[in-house]
N, C-alpha and C. Protein backbone atom coordinates (compact mmCIF):
# COMPACT_ATOMS: atom_id res chain seq x y z
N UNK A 1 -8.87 -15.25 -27.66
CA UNK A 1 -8.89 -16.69 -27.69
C UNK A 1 -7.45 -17.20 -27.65
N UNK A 2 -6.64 -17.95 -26.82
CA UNK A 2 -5.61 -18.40 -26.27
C UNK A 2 -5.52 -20.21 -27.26
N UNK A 3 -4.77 -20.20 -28.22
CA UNK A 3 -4.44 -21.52 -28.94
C UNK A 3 -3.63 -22.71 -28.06
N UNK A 4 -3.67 -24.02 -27.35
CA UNK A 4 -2.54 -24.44 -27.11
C UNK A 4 -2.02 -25.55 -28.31
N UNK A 5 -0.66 -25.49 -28.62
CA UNK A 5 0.28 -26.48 -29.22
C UNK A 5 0.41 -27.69 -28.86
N UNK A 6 -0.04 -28.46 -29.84
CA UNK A 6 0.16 -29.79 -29.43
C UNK A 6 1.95 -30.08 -28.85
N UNK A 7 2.12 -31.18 -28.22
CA UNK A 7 3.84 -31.29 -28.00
C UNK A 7 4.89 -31.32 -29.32
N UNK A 8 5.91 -31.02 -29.94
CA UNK A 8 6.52 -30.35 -31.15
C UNK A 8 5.73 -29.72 -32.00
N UNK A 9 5.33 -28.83 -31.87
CA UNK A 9 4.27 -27.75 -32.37
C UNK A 9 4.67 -26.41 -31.77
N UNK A 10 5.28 -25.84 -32.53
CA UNK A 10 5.34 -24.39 -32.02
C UNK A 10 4.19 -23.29 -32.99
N UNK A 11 3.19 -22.46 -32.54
CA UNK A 11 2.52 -21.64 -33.17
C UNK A 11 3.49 -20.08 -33.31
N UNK A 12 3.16 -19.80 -34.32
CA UNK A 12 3.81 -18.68 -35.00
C UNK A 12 3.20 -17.96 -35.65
N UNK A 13 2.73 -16.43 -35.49
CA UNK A 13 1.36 -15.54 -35.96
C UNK A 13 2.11 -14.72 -37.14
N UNK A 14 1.40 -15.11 -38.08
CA UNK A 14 1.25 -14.37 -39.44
C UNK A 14 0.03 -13.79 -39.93
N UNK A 15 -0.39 -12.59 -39.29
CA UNK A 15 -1.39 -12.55 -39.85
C UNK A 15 -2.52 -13.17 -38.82
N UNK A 16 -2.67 -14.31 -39.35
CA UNK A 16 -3.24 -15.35 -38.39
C UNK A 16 -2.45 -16.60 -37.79
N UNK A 17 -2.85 -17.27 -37.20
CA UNK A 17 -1.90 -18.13 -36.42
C UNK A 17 -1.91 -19.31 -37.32
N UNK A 18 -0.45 -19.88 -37.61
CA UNK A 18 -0.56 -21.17 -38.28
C UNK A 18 0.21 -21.84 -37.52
N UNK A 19 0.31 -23.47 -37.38
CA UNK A 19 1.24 -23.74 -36.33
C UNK A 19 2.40 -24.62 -37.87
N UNK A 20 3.50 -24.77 -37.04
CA UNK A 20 4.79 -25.62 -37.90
C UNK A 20 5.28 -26.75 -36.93
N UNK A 21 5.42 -27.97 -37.87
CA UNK A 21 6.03 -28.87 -36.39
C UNK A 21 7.12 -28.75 -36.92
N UNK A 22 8.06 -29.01 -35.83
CA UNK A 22 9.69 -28.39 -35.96
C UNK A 22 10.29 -30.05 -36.01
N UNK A 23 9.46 -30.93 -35.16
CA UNK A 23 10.35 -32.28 -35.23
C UNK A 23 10.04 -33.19 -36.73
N UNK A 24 9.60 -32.81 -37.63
CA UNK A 24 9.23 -33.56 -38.49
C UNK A 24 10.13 -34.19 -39.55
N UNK A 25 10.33 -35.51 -39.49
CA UNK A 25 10.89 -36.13 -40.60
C UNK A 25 10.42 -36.88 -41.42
N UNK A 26 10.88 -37.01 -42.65
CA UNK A 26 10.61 -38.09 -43.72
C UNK A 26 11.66 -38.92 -44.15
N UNK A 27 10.87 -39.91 -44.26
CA UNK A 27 12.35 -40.96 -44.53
C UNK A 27 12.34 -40.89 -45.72
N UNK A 28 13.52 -40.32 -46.51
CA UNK A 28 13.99 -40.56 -47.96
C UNK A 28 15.67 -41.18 -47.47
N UNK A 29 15.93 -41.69 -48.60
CA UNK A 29 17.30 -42.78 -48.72
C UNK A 29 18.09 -41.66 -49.28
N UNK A 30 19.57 -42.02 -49.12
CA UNK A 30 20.39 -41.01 -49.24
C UNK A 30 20.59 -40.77 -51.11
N UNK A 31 20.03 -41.81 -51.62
CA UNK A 31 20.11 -41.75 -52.92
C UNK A 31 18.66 -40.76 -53.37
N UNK A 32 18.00 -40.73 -53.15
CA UNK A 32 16.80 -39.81 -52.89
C UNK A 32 17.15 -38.40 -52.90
N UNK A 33 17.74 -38.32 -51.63
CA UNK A 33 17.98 -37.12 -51.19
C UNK A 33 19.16 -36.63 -51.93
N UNK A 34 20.22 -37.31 -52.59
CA UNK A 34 21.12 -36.76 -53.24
C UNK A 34 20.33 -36.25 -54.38
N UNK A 35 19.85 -36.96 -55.36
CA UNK A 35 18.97 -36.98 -56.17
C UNK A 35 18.45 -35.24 -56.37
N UNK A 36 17.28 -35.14 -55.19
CA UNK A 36 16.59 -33.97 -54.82
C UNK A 36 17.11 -32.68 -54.90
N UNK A 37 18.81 -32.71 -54.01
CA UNK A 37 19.55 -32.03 -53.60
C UNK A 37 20.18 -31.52 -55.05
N UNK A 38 20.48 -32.06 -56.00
CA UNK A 38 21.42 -32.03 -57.19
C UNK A 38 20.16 -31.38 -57.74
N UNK A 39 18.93 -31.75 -57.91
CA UNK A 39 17.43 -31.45 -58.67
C UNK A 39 17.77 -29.76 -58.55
N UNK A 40 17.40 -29.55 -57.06
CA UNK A 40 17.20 -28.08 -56.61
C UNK A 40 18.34 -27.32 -56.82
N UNK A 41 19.50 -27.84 -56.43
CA UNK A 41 21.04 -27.17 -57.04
C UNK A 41 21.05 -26.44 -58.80
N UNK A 42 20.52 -27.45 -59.56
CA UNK A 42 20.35 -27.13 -60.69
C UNK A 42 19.44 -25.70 -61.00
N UNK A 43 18.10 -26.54 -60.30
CA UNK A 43 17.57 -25.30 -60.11
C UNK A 43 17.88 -23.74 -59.57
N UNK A 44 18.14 -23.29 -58.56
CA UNK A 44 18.92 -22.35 -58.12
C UNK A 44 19.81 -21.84 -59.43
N UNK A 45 20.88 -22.65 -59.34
CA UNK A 45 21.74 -21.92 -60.83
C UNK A 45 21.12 -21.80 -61.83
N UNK A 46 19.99 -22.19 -62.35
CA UNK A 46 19.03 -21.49 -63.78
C UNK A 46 18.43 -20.22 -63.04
N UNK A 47 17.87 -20.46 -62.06
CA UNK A 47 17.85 -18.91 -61.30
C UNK A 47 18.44 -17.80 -61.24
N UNK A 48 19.65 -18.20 -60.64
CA UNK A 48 20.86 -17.05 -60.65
C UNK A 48 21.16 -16.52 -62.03
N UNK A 49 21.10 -17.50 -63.31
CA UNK A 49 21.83 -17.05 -64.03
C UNK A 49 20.97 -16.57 -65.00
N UNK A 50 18.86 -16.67 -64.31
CA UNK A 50 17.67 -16.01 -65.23
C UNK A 50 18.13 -14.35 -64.35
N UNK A 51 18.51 -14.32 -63.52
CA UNK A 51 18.60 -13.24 -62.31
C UNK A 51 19.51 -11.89 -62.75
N UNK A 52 20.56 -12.50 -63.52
CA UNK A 52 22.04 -12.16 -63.75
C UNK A 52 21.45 -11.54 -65.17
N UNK A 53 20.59 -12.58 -65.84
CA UNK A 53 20.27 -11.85 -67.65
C UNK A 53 19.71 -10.58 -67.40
N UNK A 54 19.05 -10.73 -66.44
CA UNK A 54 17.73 -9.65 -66.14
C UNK A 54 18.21 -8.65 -65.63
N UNK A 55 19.54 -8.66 -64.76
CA UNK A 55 20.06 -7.54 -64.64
C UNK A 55 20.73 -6.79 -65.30
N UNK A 56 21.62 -7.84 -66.18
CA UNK A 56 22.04 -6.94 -67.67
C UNK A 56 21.11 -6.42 -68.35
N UNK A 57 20.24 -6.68 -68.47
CA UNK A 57 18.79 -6.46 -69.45
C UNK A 57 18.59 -4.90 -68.89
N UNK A 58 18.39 -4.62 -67.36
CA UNK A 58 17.86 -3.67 -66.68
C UNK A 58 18.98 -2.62 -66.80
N UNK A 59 20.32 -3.21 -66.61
CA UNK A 59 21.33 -2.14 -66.89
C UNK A 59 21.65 -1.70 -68.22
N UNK A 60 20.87 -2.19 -69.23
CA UNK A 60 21.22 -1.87 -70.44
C UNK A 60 20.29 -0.73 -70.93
N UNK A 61 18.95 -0.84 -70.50
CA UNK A 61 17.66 0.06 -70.31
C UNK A 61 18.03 1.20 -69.91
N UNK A 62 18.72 1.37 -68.85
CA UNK A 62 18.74 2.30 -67.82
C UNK A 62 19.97 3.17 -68.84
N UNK A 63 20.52 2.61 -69.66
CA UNK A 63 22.18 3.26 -70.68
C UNK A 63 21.28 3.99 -71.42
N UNK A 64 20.72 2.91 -72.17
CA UNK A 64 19.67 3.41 -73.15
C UNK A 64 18.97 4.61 -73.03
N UNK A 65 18.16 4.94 -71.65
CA UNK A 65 17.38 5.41 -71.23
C UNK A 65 18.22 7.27 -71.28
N UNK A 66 19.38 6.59 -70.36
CA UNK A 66 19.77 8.19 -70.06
C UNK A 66 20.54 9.04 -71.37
N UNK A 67 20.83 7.70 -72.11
CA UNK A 67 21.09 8.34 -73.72
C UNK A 67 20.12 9.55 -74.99
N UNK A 68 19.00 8.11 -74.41
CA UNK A 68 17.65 8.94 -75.50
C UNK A 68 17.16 10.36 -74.68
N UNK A 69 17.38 10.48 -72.91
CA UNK A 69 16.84 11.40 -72.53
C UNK A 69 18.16 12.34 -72.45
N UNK A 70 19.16 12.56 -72.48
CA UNK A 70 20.07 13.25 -73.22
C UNK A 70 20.14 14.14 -74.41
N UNK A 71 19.75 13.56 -75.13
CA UNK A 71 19.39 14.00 -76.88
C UNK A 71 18.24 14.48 -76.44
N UNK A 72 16.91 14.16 -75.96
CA UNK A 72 15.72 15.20 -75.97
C UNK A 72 15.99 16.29 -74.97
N UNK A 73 17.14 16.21 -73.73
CA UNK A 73 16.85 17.80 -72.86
C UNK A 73 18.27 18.44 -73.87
N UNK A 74 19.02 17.86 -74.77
CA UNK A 74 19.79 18.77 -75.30
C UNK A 74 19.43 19.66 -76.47
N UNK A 75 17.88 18.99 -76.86
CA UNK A 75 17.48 19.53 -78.09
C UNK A 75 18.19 19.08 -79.01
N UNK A 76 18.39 17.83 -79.21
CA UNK A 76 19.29 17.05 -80.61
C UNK A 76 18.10 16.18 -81.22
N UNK A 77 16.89 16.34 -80.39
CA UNK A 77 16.10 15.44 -80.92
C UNK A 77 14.72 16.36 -79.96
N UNK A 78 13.69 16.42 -81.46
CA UNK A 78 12.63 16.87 -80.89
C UNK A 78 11.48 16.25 -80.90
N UNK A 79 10.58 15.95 -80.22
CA UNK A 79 9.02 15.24 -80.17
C UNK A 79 8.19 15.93 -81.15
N UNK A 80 7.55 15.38 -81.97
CA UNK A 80 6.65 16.09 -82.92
C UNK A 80 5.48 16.52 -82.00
N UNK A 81 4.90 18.04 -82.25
CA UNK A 81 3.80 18.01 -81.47
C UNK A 81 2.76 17.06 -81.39
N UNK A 82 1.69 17.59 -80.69
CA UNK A 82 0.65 16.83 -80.06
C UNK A 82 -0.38 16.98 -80.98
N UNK A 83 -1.01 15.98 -81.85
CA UNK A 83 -2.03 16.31 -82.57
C UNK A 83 -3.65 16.65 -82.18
N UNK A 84 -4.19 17.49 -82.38
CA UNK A 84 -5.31 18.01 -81.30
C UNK A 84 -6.34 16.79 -81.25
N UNK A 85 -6.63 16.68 -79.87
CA UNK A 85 -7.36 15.91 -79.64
C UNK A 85 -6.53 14.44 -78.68
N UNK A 86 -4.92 14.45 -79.13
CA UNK A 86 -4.42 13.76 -78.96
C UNK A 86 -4.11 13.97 -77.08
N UNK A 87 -4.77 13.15 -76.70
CA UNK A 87 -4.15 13.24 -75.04
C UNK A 87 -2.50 12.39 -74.67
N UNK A 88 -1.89 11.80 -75.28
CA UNK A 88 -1.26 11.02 -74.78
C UNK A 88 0.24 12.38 -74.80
């Protein structure tokens, strides 16, 4: 089945075909749009800087991690056995 595009309509297949119009404007006032622009700016930088915690967070895990598994392959620290019955 062959789709045609209306005129500023380009179709673009994802999956299935959705179309996007490329000429589309809205009239917002430049006070608007500053507005918006400063909105989303803000936004973004609480992003970056939820982005930035989370990577310290992940690099701190990963310290952690190769520390505690250190001490158990050196035998400085041993796991109590498995109590019968116990699968985990």
């Amino acid at each position: 089945m062959t789709r045609t595009s209306p005129p500023g309509w380009t179709t673009t297949t994802v999956g299935e075909a959705c179309s996007i119009r490329n000429d589309l404007r809205l009239p917002i006032s430049r006070e608007e749009r500053a507005t918006t622009q400063t909105a989303i700016a803000r936004y973004l930088d609480a992003l970056r800087e939820e982005i930035d915690l989370l990577g310290r967070s992940v690099s701190a895990l990963k310290t952690q991690k190769r520390g505690l598994m250190q001490k158990l392959l050196t035998g400085q620290w041993r796991l109590p056995p498995n109590k019968e019955g116990d699968t985990a």
